[in-house]
PDB file of N, CA and C in Angstrom:
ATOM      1  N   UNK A   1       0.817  -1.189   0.000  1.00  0.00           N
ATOM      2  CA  UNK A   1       0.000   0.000   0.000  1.00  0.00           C
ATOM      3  C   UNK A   1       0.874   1.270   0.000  1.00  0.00           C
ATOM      4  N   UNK A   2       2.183   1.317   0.668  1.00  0.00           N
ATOM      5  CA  UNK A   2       3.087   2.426   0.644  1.00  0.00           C
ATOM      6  C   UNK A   2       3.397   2.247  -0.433  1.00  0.00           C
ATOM      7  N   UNK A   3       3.815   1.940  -1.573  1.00  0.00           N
ATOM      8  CA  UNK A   3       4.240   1.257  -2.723  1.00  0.00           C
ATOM      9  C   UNK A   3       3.519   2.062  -3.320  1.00  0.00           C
ATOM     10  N   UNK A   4       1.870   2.225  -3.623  1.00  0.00           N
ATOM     11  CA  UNK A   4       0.682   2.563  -4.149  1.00  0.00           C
ATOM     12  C   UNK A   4       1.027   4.077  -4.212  1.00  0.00           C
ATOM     13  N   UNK A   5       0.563   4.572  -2.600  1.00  0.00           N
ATOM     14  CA  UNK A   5       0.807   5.884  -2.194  1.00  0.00           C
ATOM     15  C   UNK A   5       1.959   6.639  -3.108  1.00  0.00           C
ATOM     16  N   UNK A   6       3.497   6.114  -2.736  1.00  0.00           N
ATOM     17  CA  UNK A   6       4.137   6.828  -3.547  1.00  0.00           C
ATOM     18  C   UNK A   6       4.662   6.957  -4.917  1.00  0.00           C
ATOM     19  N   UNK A   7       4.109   5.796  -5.877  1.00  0.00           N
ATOM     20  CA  UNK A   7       3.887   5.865  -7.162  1.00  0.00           C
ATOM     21  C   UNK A   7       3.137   6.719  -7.701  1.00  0.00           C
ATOM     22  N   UNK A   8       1.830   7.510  -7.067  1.00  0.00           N
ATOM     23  CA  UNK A   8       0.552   8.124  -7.131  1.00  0.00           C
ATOM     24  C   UNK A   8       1.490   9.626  -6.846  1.00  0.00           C
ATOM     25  N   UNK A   9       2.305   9.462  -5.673  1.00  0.00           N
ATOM     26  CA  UNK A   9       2.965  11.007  -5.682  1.00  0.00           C
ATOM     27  C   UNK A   9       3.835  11.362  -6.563  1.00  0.00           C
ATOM     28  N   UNK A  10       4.656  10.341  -6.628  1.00  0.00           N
ATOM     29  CA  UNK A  10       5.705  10.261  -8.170  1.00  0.00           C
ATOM     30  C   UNK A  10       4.887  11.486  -9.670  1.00  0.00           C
ATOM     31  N   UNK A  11       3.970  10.304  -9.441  1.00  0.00           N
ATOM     32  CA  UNK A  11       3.112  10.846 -11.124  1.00  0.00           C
ATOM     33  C   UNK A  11       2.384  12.239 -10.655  1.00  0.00           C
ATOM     34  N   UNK A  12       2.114  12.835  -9.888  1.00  0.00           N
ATOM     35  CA  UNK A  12       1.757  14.019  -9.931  1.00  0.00           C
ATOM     36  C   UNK A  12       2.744  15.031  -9.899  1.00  0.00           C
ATOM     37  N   UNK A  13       3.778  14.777  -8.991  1.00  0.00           N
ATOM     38  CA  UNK A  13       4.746  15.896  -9.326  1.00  0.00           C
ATOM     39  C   UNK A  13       4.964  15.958 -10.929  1.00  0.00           C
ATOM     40  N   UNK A  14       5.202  14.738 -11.397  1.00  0.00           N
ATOM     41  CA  UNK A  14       5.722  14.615 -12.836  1.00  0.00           C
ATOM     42  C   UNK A  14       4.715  15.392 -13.640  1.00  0.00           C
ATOM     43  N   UNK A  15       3.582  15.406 -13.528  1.00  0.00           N
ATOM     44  CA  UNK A  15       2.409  16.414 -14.070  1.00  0.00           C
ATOM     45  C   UNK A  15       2.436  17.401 -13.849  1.00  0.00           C
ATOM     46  N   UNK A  16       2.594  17.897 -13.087  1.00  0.00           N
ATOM     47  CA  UNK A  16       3.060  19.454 -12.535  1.00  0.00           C
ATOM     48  C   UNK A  16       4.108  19.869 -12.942  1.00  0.00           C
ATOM     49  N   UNK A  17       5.306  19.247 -13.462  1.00  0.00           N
ATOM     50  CA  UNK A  17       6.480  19.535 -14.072  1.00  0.00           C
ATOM     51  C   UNK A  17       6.225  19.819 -15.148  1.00  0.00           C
ATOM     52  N   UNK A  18       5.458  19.344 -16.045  1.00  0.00           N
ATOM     53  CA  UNK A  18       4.716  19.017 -17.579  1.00  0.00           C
ATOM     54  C   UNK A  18       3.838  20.594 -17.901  1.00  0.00           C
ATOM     55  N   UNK A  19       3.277  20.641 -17.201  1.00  0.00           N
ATOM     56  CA  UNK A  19       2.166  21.691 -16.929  1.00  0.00           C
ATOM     57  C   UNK A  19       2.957  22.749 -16.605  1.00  0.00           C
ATOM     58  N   UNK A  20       3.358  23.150 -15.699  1.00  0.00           N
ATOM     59  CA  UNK A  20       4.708  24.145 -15.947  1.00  0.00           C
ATOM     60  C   UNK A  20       5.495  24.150 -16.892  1.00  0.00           C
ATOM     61  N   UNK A  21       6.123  23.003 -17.554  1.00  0.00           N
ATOM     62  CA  UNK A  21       6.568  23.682 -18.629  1.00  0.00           C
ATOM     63  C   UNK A  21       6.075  23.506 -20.071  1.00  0.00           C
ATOM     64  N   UNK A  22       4.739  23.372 -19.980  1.00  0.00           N
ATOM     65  CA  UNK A  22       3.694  24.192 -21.275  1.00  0.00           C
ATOM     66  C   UNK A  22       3.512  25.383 -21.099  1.00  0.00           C
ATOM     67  N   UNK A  23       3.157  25.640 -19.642  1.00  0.00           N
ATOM     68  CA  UNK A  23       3.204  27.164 -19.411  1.00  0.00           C
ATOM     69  C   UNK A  23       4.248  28.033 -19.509  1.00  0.00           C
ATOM     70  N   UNK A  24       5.284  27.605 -19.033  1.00  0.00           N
ATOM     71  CA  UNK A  24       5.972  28.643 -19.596  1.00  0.00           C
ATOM     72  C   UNK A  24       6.786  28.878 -20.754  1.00  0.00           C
ATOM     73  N   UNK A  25       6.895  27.634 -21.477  1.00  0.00           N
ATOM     74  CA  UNK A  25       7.124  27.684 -23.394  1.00  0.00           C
ATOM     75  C   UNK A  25       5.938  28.691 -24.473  1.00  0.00           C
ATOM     76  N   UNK A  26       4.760  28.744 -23.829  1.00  0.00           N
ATOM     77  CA  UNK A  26       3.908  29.188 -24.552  1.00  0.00           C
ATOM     78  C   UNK A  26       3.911  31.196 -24.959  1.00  0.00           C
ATOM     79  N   UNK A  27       4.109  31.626 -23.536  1.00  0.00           N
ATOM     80  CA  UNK A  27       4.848  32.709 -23.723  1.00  0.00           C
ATOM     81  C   UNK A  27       6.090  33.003 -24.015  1.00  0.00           C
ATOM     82  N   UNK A  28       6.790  32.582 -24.323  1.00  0.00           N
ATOM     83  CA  UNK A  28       8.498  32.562 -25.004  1.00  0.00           C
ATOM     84  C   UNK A  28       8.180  32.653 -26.908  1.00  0.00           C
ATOM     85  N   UNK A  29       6.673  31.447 -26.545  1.00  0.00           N
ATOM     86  CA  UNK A  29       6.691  31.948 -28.611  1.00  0.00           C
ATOM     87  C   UNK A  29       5.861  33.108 -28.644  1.00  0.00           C
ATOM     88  N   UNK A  30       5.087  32.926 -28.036  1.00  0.00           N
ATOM     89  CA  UNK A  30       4.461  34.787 -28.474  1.00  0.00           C
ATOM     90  C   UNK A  30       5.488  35.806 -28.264  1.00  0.00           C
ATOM     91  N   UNK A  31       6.281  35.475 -27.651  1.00  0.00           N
ATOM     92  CA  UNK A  31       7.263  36.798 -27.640  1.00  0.00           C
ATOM     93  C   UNK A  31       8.092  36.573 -28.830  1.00  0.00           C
ATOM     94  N   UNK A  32       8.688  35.567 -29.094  1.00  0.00           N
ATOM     95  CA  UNK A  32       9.548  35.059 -30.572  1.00  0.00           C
ATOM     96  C   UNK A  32       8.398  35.874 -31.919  1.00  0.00           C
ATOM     97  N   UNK A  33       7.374  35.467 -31.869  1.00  0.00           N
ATOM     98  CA  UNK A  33       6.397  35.963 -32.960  1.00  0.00           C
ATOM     99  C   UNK A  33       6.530  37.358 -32.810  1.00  0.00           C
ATOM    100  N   UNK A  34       6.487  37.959 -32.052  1.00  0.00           N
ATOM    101  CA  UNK A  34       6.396  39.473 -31.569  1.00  0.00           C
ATOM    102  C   UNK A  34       7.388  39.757 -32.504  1.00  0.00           C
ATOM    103  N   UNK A  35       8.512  39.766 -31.827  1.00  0.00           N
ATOM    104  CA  UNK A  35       9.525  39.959 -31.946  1.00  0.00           C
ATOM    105  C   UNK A  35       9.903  39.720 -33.916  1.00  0.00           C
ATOM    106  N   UNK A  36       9.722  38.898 -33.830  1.00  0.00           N
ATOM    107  CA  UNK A  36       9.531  38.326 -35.298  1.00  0.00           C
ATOM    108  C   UNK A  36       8.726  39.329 -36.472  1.00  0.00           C
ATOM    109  N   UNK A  37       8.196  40.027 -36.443  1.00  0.00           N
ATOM    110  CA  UNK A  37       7.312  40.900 -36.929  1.00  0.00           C
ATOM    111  C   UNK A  37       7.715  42.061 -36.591  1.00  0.00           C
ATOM    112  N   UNK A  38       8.021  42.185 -35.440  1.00  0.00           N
ATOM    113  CA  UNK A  38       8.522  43.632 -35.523  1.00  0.00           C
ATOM    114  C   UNK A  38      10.235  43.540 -35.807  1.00  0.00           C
ATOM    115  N   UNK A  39      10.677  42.916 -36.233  1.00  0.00           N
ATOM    116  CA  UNK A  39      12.008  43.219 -36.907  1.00  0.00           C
ATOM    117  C   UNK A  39      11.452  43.171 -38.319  1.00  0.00           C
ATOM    118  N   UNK A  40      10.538  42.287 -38.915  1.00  0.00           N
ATOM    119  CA  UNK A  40      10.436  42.287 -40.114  1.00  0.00           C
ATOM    120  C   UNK A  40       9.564  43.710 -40.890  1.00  0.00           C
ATOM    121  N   UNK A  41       8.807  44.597 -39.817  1.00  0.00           N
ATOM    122  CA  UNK A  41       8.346  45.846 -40.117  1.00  0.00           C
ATOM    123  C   UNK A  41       9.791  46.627 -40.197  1.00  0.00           C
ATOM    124  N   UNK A  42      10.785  46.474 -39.245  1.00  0.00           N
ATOM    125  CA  UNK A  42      11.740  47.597 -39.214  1.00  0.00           C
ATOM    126  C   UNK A  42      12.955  47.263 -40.051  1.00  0.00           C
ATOM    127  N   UNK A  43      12.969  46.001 -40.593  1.00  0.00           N
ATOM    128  CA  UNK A  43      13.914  45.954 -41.734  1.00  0.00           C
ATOM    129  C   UNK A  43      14.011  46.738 -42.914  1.00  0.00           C
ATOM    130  N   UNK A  44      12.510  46.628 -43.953  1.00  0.00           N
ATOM    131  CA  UNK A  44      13.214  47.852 -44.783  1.00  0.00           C
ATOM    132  C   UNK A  44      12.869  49.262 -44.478  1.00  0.00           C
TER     133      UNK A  44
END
């Protein structure tokens, strides 16, 4: 049953790791896109 318990805690941290880092990849490309566009307005 301890066995159970901490396999069950295992996999949630591991989800929470996952989930954090969707979250914070997702704003890194909107800023890349940003960014992306506004060099391509100020190029010529």
């Amino acid at each position: 049953m301890a066995m159970m318990m901490n396999s069950g805690g295992g996999r949630g941290r591991r989800g929470r790791r996952r989930q954090m880092a969707d979250i914070n990849v997702t704003p890194m490309v909107d800023v890349m896109l940003v960014l992306l566009v506004v060099f391509m307005i100020t190029a010529p």
